[in-house]
Protein backbone atom coordinates (compact mmCIF):
# COMPACT_ATOMS: atom_id res chain seq x y z
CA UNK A 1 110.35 64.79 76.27
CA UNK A 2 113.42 63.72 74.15
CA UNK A 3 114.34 67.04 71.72
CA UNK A 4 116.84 65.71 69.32
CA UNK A 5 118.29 66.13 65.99
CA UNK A 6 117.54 62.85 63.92
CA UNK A 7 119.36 64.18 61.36
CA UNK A 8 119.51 66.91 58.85
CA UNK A 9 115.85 68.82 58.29
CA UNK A 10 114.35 66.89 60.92
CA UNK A 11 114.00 68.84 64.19
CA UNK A 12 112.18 66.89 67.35
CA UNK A 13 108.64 66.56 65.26
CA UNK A 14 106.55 65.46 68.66
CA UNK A 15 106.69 69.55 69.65
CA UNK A 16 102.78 70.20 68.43
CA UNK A 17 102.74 73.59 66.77
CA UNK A 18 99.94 75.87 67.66
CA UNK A 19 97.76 77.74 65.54
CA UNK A 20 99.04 80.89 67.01
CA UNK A 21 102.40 80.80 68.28
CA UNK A 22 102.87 83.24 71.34
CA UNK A 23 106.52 84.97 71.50
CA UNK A 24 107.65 85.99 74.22
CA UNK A 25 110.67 88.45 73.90
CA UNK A 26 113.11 88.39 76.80
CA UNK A 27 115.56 91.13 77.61
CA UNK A 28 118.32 90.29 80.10
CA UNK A 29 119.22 93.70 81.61
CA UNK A 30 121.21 93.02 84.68
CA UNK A 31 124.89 93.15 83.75
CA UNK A 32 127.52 95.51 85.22
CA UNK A 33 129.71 96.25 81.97
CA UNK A 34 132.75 96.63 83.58
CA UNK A 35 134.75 96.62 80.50
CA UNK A 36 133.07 100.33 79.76
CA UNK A 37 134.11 101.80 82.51
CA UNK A 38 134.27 104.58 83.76
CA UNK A 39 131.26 105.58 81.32
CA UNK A 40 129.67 102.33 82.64
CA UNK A 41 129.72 101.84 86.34
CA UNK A 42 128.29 99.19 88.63
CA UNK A 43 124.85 101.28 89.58
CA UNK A 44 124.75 102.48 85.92
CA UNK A 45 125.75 99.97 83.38
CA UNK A 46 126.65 100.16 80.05
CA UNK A 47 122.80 98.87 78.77
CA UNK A 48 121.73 102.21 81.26
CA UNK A 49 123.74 104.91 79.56
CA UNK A 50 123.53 106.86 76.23
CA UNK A 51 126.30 105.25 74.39
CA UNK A 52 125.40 105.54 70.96
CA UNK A 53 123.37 108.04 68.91
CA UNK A 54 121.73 109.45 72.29
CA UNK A 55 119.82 106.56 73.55
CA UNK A 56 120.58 103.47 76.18
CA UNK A 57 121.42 100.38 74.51
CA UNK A 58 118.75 98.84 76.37
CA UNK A 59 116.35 101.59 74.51
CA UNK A 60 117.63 99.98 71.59
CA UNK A 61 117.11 96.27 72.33
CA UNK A 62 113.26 96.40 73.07
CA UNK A 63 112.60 98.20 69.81
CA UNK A 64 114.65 95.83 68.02
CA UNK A 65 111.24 93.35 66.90
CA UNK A 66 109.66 95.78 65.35
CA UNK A 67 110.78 94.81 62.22
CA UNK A 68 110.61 90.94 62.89
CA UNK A 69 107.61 88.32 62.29
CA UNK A 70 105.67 89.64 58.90
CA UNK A 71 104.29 86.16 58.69
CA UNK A 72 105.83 85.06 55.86
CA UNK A 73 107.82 81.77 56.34
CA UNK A 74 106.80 81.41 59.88
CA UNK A 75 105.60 78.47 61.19
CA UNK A 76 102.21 79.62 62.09
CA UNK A 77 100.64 82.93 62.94
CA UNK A 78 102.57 85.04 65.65
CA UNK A 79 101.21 87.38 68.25
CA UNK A 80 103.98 89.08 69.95
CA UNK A 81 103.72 89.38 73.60
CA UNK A 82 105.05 92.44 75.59
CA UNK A 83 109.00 92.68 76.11
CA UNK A 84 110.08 90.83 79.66
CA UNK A 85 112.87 92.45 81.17
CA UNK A 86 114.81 90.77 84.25
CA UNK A 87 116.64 93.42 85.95
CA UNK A 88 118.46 93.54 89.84
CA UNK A 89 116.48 95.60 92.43
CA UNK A 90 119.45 98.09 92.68
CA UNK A 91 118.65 99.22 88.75
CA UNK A 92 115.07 99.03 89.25
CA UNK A 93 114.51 102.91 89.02
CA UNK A 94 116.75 103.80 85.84
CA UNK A 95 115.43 100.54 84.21
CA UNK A 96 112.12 101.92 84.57
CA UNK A 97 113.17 104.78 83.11
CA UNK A 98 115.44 104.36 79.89
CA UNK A 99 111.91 102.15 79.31
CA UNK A 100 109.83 105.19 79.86
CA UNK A 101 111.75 106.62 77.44
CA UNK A 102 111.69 104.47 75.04
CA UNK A 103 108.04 104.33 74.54
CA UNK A 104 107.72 100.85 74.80
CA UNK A 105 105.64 98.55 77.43
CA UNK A 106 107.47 96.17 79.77
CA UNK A 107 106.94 94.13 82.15
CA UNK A 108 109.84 93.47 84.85
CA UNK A 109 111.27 90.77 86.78
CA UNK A 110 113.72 92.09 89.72
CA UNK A 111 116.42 90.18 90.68
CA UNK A 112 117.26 91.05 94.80
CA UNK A 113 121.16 89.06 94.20
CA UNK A 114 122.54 88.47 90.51
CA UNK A 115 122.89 84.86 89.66
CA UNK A 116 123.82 85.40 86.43
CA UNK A 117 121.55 84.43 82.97
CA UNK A 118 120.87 80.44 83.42
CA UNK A 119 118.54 81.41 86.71
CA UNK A 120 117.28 85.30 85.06
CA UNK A 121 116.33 82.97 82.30
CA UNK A 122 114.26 80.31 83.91
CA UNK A 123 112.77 83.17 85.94
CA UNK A 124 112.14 84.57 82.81
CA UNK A 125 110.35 81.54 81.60
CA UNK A 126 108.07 80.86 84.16
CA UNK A 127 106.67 84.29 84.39
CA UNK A 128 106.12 84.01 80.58
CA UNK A 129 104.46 80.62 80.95
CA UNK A 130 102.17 82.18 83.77
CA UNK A 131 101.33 85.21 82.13
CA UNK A 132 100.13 83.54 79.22
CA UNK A 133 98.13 81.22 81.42
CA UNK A 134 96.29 84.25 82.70
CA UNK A 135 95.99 85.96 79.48
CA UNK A 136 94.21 82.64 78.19
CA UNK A 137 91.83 82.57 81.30
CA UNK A 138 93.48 80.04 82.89
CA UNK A 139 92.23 77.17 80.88
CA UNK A 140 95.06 76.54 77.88
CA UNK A 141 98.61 75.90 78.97
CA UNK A 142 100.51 77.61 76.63
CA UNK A 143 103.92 77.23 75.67
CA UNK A 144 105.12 81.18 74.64
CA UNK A 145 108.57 80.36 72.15
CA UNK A 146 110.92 82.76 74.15
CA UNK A 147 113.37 85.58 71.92
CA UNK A 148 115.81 85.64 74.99
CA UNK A 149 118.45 89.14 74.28
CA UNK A 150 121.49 90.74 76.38
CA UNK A 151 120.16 94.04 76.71
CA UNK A 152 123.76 95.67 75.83
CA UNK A 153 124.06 94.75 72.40
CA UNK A 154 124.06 96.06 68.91
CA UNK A 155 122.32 94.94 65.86
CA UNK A 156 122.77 97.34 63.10
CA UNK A 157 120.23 95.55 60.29
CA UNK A 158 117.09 95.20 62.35
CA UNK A 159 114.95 93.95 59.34
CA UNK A 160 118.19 91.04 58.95
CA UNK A 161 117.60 90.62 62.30
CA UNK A 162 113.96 89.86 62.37
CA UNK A 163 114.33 87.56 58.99
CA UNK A 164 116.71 85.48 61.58
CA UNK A 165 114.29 85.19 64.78
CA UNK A 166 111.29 83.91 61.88
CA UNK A 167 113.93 81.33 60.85
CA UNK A 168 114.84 80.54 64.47
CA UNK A 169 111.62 80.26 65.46
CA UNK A 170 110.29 77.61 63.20
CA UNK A 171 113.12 75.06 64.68
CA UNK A 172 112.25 76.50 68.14
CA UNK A 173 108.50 75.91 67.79
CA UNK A 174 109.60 72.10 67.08
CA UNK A 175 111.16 72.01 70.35
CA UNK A 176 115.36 72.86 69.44
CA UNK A 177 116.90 75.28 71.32
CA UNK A 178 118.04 77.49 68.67
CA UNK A 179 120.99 80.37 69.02
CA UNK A 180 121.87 82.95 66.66
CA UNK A 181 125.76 82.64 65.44
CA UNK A 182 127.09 85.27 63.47
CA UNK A 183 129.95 83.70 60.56
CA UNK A 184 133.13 85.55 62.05
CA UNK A 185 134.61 88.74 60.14
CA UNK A 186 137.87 88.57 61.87
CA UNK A 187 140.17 86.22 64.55
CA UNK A 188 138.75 87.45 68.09
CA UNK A 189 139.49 86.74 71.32
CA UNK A 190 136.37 88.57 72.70
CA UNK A 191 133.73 86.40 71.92
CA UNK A 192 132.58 82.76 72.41
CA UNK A 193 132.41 80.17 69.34
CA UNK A 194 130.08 77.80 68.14
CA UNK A 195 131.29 74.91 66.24
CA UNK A 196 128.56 74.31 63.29
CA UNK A 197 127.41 70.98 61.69
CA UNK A 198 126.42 70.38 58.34
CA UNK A 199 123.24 72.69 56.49
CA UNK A 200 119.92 71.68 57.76
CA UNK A 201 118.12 73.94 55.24
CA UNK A 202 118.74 76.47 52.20
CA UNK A 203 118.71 79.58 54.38
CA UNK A 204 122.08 78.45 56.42
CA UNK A 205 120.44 76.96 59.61
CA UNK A 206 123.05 74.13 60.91
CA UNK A 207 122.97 71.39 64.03
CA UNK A 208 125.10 73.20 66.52
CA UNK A 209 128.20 70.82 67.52
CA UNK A 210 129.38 72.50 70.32
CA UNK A 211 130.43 75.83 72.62
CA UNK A 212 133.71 76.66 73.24
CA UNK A 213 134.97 79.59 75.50
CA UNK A 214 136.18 82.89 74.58
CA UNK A 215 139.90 81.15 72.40
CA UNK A 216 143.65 82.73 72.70
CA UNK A 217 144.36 84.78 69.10
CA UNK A 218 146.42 81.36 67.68
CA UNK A 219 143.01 79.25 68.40
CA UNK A 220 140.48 82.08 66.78
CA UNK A 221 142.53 82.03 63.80
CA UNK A 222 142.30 78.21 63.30
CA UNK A 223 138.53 78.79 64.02
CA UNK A 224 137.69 81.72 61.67
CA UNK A 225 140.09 79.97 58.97
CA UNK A 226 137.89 76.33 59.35
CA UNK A 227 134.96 78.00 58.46
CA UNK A 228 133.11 75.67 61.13
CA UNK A 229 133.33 78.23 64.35
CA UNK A 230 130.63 81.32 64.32
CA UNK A 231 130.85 83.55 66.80
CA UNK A 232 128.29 83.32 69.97
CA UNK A 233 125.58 86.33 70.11
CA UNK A 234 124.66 85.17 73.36
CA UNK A 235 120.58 85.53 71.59
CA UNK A 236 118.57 82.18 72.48
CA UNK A 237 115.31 81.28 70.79
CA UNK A 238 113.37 78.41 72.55
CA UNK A 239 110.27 77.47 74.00
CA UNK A 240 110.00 77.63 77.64
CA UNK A 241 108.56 74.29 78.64
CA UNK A 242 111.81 73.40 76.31
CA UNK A 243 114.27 75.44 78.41
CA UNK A 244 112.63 74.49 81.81
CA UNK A 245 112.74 70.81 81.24
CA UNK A 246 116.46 71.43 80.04
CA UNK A 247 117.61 73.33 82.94
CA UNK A 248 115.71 70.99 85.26
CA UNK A 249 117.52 68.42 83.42
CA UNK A 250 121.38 69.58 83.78
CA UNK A 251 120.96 71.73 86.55
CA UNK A 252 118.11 70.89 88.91
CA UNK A 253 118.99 73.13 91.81
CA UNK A 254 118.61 76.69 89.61
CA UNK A 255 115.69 75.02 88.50
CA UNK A 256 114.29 74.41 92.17
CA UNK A 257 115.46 77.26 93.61
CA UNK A 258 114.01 79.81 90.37
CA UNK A 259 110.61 78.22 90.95
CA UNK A 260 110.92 79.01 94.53
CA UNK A 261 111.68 82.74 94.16
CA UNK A 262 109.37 82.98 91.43
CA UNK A 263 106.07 81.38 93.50
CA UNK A 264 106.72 83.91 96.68
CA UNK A 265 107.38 87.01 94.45
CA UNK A 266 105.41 89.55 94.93
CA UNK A 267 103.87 92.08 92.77
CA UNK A 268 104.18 96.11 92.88
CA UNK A 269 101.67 98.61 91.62
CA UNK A 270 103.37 99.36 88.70
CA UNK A 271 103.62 95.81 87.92
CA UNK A 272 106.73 95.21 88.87
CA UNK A 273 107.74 91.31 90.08
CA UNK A 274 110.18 91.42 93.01
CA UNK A 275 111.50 87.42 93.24
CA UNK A 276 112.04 86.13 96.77
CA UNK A 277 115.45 87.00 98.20
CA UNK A 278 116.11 84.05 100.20
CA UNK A 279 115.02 81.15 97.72
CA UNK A 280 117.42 83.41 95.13
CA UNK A 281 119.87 83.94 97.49
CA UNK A 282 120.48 79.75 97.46
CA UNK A 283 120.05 79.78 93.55
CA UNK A 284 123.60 78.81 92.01
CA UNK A 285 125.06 81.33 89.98
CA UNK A 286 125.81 79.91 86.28
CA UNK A 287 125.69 81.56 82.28
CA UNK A 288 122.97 80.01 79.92
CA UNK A 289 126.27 78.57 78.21
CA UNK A 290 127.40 76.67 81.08
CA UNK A 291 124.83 75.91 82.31
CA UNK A 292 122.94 74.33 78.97
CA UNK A 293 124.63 74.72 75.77
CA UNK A 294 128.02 73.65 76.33
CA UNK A 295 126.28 70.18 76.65
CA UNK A 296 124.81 70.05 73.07
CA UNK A 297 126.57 67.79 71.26
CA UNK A 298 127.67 65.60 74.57
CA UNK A 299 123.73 65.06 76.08
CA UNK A 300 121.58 63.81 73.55
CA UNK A 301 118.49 64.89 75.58
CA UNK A 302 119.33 68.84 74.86
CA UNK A 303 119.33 69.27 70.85
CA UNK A 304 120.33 72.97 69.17
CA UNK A 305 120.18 74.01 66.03
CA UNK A 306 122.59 77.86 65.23
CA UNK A 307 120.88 80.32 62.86
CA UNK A 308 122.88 82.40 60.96
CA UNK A 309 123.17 86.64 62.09
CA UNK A 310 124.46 88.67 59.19
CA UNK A 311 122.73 92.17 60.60
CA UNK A 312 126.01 94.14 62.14
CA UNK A 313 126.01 92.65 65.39
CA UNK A 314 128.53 93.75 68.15
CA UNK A 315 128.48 92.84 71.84
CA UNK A 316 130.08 96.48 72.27
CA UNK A 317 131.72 94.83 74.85
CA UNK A 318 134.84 97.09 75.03
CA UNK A 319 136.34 100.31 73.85
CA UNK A 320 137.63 99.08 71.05
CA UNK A 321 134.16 97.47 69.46
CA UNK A 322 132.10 100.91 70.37
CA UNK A 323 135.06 102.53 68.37
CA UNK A 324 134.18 99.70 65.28
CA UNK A 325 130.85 100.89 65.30
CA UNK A 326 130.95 104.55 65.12
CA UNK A 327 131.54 107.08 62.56
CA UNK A 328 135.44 107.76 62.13
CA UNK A 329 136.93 110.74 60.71
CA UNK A 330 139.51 110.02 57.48
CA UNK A 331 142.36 109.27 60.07
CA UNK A 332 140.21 106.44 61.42
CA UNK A 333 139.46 108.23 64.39
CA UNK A 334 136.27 108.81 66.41
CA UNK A 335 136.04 111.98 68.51
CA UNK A 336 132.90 112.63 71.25
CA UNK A 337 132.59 115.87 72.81
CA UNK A 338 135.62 118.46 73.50
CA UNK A 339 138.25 116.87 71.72
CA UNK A 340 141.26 118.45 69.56
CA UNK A 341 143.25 116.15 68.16
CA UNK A 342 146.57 116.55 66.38
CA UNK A 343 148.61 113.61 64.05
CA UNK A 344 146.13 111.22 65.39
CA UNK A 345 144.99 108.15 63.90
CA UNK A 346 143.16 104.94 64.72
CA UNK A 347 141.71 106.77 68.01
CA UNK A 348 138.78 106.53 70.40
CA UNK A 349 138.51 109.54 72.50
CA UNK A 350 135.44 110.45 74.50
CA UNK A 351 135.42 113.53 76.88
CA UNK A 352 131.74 113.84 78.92
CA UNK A 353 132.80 117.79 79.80
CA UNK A 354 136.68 119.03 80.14
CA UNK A 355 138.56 119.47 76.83
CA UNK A 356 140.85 116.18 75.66
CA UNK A 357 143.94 116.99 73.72
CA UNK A 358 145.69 114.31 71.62
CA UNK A 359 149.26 114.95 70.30
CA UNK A 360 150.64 112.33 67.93
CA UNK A 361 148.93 108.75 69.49
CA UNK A 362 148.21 105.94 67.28
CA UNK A 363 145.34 103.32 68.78
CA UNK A 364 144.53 104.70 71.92
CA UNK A 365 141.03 104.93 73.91
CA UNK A 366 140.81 107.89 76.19
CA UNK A 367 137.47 108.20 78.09
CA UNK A 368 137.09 111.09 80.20
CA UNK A 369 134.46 111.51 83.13
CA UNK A 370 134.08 114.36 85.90
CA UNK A 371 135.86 111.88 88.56
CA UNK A 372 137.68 109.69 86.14
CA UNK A 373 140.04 109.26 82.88
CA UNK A 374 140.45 106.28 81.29
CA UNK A 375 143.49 106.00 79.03
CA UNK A 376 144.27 102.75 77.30
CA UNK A 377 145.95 101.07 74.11
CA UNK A 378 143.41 99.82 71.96
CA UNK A 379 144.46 96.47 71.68
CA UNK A 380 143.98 96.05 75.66
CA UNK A 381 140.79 97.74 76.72
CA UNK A 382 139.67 94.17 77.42
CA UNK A 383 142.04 94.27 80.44
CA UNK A 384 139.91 97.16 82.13
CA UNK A 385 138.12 95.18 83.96
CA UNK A 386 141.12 94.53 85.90
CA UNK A 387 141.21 98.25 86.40
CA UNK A 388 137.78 97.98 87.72
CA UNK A 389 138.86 94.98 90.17
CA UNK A 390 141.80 97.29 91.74
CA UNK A 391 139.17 100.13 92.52
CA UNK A 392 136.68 97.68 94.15
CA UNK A 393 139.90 96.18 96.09
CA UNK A 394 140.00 99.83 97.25
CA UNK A 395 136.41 100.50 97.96
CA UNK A 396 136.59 103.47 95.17
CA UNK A 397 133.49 105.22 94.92
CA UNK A 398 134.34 105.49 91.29
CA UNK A 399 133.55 101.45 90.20
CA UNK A 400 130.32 101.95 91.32
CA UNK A 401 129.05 105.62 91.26
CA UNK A 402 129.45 108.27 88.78
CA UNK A 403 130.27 112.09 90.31
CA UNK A 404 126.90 112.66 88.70
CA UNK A 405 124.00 110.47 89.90
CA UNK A 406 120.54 110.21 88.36
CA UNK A 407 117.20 109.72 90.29
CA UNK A 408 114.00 109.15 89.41
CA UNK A 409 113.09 112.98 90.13
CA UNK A 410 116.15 114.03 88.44
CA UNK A 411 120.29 114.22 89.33
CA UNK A 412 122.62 115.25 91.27
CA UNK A 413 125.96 116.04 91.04
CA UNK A 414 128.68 116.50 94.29
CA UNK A 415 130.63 119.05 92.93
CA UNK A 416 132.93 119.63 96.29
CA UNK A 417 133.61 118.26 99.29
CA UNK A 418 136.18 118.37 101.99
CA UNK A 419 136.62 118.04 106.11
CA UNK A 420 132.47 118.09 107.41
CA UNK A 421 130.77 119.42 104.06
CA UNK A 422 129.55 118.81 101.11
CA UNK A 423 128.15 121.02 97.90
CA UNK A 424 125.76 119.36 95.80
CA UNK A 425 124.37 120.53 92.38
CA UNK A 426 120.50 119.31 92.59
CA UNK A 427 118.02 119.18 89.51
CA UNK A 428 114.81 118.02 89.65
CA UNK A 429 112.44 117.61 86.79
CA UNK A 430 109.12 119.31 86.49
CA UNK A 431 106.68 117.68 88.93
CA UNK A 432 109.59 115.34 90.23
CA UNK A 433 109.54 115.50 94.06
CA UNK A 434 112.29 114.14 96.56
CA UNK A 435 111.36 111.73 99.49
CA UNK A 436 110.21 112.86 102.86
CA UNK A 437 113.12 112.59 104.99
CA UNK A 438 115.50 113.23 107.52
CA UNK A 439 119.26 113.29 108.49
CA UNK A 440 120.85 112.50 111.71
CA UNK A 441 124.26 113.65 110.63
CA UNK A 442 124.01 116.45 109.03
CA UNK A 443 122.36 119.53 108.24
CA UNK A 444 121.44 121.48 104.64
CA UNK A 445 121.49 124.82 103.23
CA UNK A 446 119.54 125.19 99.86
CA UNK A 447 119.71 127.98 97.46
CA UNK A 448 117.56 128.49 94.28
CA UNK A 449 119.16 128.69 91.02
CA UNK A 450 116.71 128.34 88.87
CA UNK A 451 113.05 127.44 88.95
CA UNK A 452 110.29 127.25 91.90
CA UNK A 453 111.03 125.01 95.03
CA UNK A 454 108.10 123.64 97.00
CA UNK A 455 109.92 122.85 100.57
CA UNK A 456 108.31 120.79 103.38
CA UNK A 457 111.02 121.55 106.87
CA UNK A 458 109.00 120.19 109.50
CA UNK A 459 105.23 121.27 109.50
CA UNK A 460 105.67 124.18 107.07
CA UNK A 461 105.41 124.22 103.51
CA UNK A 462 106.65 127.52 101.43
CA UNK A 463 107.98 128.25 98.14
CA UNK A 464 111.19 129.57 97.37
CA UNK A 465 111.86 131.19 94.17
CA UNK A 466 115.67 131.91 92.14
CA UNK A 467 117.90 133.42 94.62
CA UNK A 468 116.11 132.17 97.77
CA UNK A 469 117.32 129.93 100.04
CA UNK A 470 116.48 128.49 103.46
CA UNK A 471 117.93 125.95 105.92
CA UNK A 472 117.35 122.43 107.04
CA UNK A 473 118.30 121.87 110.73
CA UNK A 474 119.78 118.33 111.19
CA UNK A 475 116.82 115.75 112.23
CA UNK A 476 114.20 117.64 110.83
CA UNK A 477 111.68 116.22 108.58
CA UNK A 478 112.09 117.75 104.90
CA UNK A 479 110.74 117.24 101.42
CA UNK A 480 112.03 119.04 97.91
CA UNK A 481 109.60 119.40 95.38
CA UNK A 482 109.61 120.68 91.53
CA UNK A 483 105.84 122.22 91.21
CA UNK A 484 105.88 124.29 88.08
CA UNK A 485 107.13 123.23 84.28
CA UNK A 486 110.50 123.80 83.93
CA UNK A 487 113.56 122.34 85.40
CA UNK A 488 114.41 122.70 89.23
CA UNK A 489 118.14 123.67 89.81
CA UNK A 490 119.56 124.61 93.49
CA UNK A 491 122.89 124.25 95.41
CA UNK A 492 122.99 122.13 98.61
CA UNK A 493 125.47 122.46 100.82
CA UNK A 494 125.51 119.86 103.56
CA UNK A 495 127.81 120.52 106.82
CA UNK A 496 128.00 117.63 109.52
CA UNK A 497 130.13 115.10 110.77
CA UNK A 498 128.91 112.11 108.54
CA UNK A 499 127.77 112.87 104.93
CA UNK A 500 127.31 109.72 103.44
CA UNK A 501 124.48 109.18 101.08
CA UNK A 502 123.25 106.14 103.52
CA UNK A 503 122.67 108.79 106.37
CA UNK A 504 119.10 108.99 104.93
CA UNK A 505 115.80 107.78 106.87
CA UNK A 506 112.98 107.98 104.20
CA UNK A 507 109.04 108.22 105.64
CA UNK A 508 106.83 108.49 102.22
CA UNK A 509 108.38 108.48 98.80
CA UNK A 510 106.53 108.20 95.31
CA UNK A 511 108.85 106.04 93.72
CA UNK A 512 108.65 103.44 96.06
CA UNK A 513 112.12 103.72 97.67
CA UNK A 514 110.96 103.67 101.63
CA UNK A 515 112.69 102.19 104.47
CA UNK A 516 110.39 99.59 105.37
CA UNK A 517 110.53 96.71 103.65
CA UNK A 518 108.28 95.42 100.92
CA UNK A 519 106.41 92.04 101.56
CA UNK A 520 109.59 90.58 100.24
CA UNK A 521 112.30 91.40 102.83
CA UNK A 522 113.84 93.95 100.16
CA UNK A 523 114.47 97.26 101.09
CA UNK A 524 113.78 99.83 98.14
C-alpha cells in the first residue's frame, strides 16, 4: 500500500477508517538510563525508580491516557485497549511491580536480548494485531492505531497531551505515521530534530521533512532560530499494519526475525509473553529513527506527518533536565533529602541517606547513593555515560547494581563485607516468601529484627520471632518466609569461600525465577 502525502490536508485517503477505531497504547520500557546514574543503574533503570514526586516514571507513562480521546474531533469512536509494555527478561520482576503499583492493567512483552525500539516495536505490533484478532473472535482483522511511548519520559499537561494523540490519530487512522514534535524552547544538544513542512491544518499538524541527529550547540541554534526544526519526543502514532509494512519495507530482516520470536513465544500464567531467544538473538539491533523515519522525506513509500506537543515534555534524560523540572528554591536550586547548602545557586543535589554539604558551588549536580557519589558540572552531566562506560570497563558492581537491591518479596541491602563473609540487611514484605534453595559455597546465620520468620532448613519448618536466630549449614535446603502483616526485617550473615549472588540453586519459587528453564530456553 503506497502511504503518501499528496499534498497539504490530504493524508493517504485509501486507509478505510473503522467505525470504532481500536488504540493500542505502547510503552517501551527497556532502556538502561545510563545518563542517571548512579540513581539509575543497568538492573534498575531510570523508568524503574522513584524519581519524581514518589513514583517510577514508568508509573507515570501508563496513566498518562487517561485524559486523552473524549471523542470530540476524533476520527471515529475510540475504545482504548490495555497498555502493552515491552520490557527485557532481566526487568521482568520490578516491571511487574512499579505496574502493580500503579493500579493499572498491562500486558507484557519480554525481550530475552535488547535490540533496541525498531524490533520492541514491531514486536509490539504484532502482539497488538493478534490480540485484537482474538478479542474479535477471530473473524475481523483489525488494524489497532498504535500510541507507541518511551516509558522514561515526562509530560507535565496530560489533558495537552491527550488533545495531541486525538489530533495524531486522525492522520494515523489514514495510514501516516505521525510523531509528536515539540516547537523548541531553547538551542539543545540533547535531543533529536525534526525538520517541519508547511501547515496541513489549523491546529499546527505539518508534513514532516526530515530527522536529523542529536546537532552540536552552533547547529541547534540555526535550528531553533529557523523556526522549521522541533524537537523529537521519540512518541509515534501509527497503525500497525502501517508500521509492519514499513519496517518490512526498509528493514526486512527485523521484520523476519520479530515475526519469528513473536510466533514461538510463549505465554506465562500471569500473562506474560516471553519472545524466542534465538530468532531475537539474530534480530538486528536499530532505533525506530534509523530504522524508519530518517527515510521520510527520501522514500516516498513511508509518508509522516509531526503533531505539535506543547504539554511540558522532557526526556529527563540527564541531571540537568530532572533539575528543569523540579521545584527550586529562590537561589535556583533543588535540594532532595539531607542536604545543607551554603552560597549555593543553580544546584542539583540529591543525597538517598548520608548528609551532602555544599559550600559556595554554582551549577553543579551531586547525586549521592550508599555505594556511590556522583559529582558533576551541570553543563556536562551528558558525559556520564562515559562514567558509566569506565565502570563496566572495570566490571564495577556499581553500573549495574545498587548496594540496595529490590525483589519481588522485598530488598536487601549488603551492608559489609570483607575476606569470606558477608552481612546482609533482609526485608521481606508481609506474605512475601524467598525461594527454596541452597548454597554450595557458603553458609548463613539469620537473626530476627523485627517481625515473625517462617524458616524451612531441610525438613523442618519453625518460627522464629525478634531476637531469634538460627543457622543454615552450607548445602542445605532453606526457605525464608514473611507469614504475619507487618514487615520482615533480619540480619544475614553469610561466611564461605564464594559469596556471590550467582552461588544460588533455586528448587520452587513463586515468582517464577527457577533454574530450569521455561519452554523458551530462558532462565528466570
Amino acid at each position: 500500500m503506497n502511504h503518501v502525502v499528496p499534498h497539504a490536508g490530504l493524508i493517504a485517503a485509501e486507509q478505510k477508517v473503522e467505525d470504532t477505531l481500536i488504540v493500542q497504547p505502547v510503552v517501551l520500557a527497556g532502556g538502561s538510563g545510563t545518563r542517571l546514574w548512579p540513581l539509575s543503574r543497568e538492573h534498575c533503570p531510570k523508568q524503574l525508580i522513584d524519581l519524581l514526586d514518589g513514583e517510577s516514571l514508568l508509573e507515570t507513562t501508563v496513566r498518562r491516557l487517561e485524559c486523552a480521546f473524549t471523542q470530540q474531533g476524533a476520527a471515529a469512536p475510540v475504545q482504548k485497549a490495555a497498555p502493552l509494555v515491552v520490557s527485557s527478561e532481566e526487568l521482568r520482576l520490578l516491571t511487574v511491580d512499579r505496574l502493580g503499583r500503579s493500579g493499572v492493567t498491562a500486558r507484557i512483552v519480554l525481550e530475552p536480548v535488547a535490540r533496541n525500539t525498531a524490533p520492541a516495536l514491531t514486536v509490539a505490533a504484532l502482539a497488538a494485531r493478534h490480540e485484537c484478532k482474538i478479542q474479535g473472535g477471530g473473524d475481523t482483522d483489525y488494524d489497532p492505531v498504535l500510541v507507541v511511548m518511551p516509558a522514561d519520559h515526562l509530560v507535565a499537561d496530560r489533558s495537552a497531551f491527550g488533545r495531541a494523540l486525538e489530533h495524531a490519530v486522525t492522520y494515523a487512522a489514514r495510514g501516516a505515521i505521525v510523531t509528536l514534535g515539540v516547537p523548541p524552547q531553547r538551542a539543545e544538544t540533547g535531543y533529536g530534530y525534526i525538520g517541519v513542512g508547511r501547515l496541513l491544518d489549523a491546529n499546527g499538524a505539518r508534513p514532516i521533512e526530515r530527522f536529523v541527529e542529536k546537532p552540536d550547540a552552533e547547529l541547534a541554534a540555526r535550528y531553533v532560530a529557523s523556526g522549521d526544526y522541533w524537537w523529537n519526543s521519540g512518541i509515534f502514532v501509527v497503525r500497525a499494519s502501517v508500521w509492519l509494512a514499513a519496517i518490512e519495507h526498509r528493514r526486512p530482516v527485523i521484520a523476519a526475525q520479530c515475526a519469528a520470536a513473536f510466533e514461538r513465544a510463549t505465554l506465562d500464567a500471569d500473562g506474560s509473553l516471553h519472545l524466542d531467544a534465538a530468532a531475537l538473538a539474530a534480530c538486528p539491533s536499530d532505533s525506530i529513527d534509523y530504522a524508519v523515519m530518517e527515510s521520510i522525506g527520501v522514500d516516498a513509500r513511508v509518508a509522516g506527518v509531526v503533531v505539535p506537543l506543547v504539554a511540558g515534555w522532557s526526556d529527563v534524560g540527564a541531571w540537568d533536565a530532572v533539575w528543569q523540572v523540579s521545584d527550586k528554591d529562590p537561589n535556583g536550586n533543588v535540594a532532595r533529602g539531607r542536604v545543607l547548602l551554603e552560597d549555593v545557586t543553580d544546584t542539583f543535589v540529591h543525597s538517598d541517606g548520608r548528609l551532602v554539604a555544599c559550600v559556595g558551588v554554582h551549577g553543579v549536580v551531586v547525586v549521592e547513593t550508599a555505594d556511590a557519589v556522583l559529582v558533576a558540572a551541570k553543563n556536562r552531566v551528558q558525559d556520564v555515560k562515559a562514567i558509566v562506560g569506565k565502570l563496566k570497563d572495570q566490571h564495577g558492581e556499581e553500573a549495574q547494581h545498587h548496594r540496595r537491591v529490590e525483589r519481588p518479596w522485598g530488598w536487601y541491602d549488603s551492608i559489609d563485607r570483607g575476606e569470606r563473609f558477608q552481612v546482609k540487611r533482609i526485608v521481606v514484605k508481609p506474605g512475601g516468601r524467598l525461594s527454596l534453595q541452597m548454597h554450595h559455597h557458603r553458609a548463613e546465620h539469620w537473626t530476627v529484627v523485627r517481625g515473625t520468620a517462617r524458616v524451612t532448613r531441610g525438613d523442618e519448618v519453625f518460627l522464629l520471632s525478634e531476637n531469634e536466630s538460627t543457622y543454615i549449614p552450607l548445602g542445605v535446603k532453606h526457605r525464608l518466609e514473611n507469614p504475619g502483616k507487618t514487615a520482615l526485617e533480619i540480619i544475614e550473615v553469610q561466611s564461605g569461600g564464594y559469596l556471590g549472588e550467582d552461588d544460588i540453586v533455586r528448587f520452587d519459587d513463586q515468582y517464577g525465577r527457577t533454574d530450569a528453564q521455561g519452554a523458551n530456553g530462558v532462565r528466570r
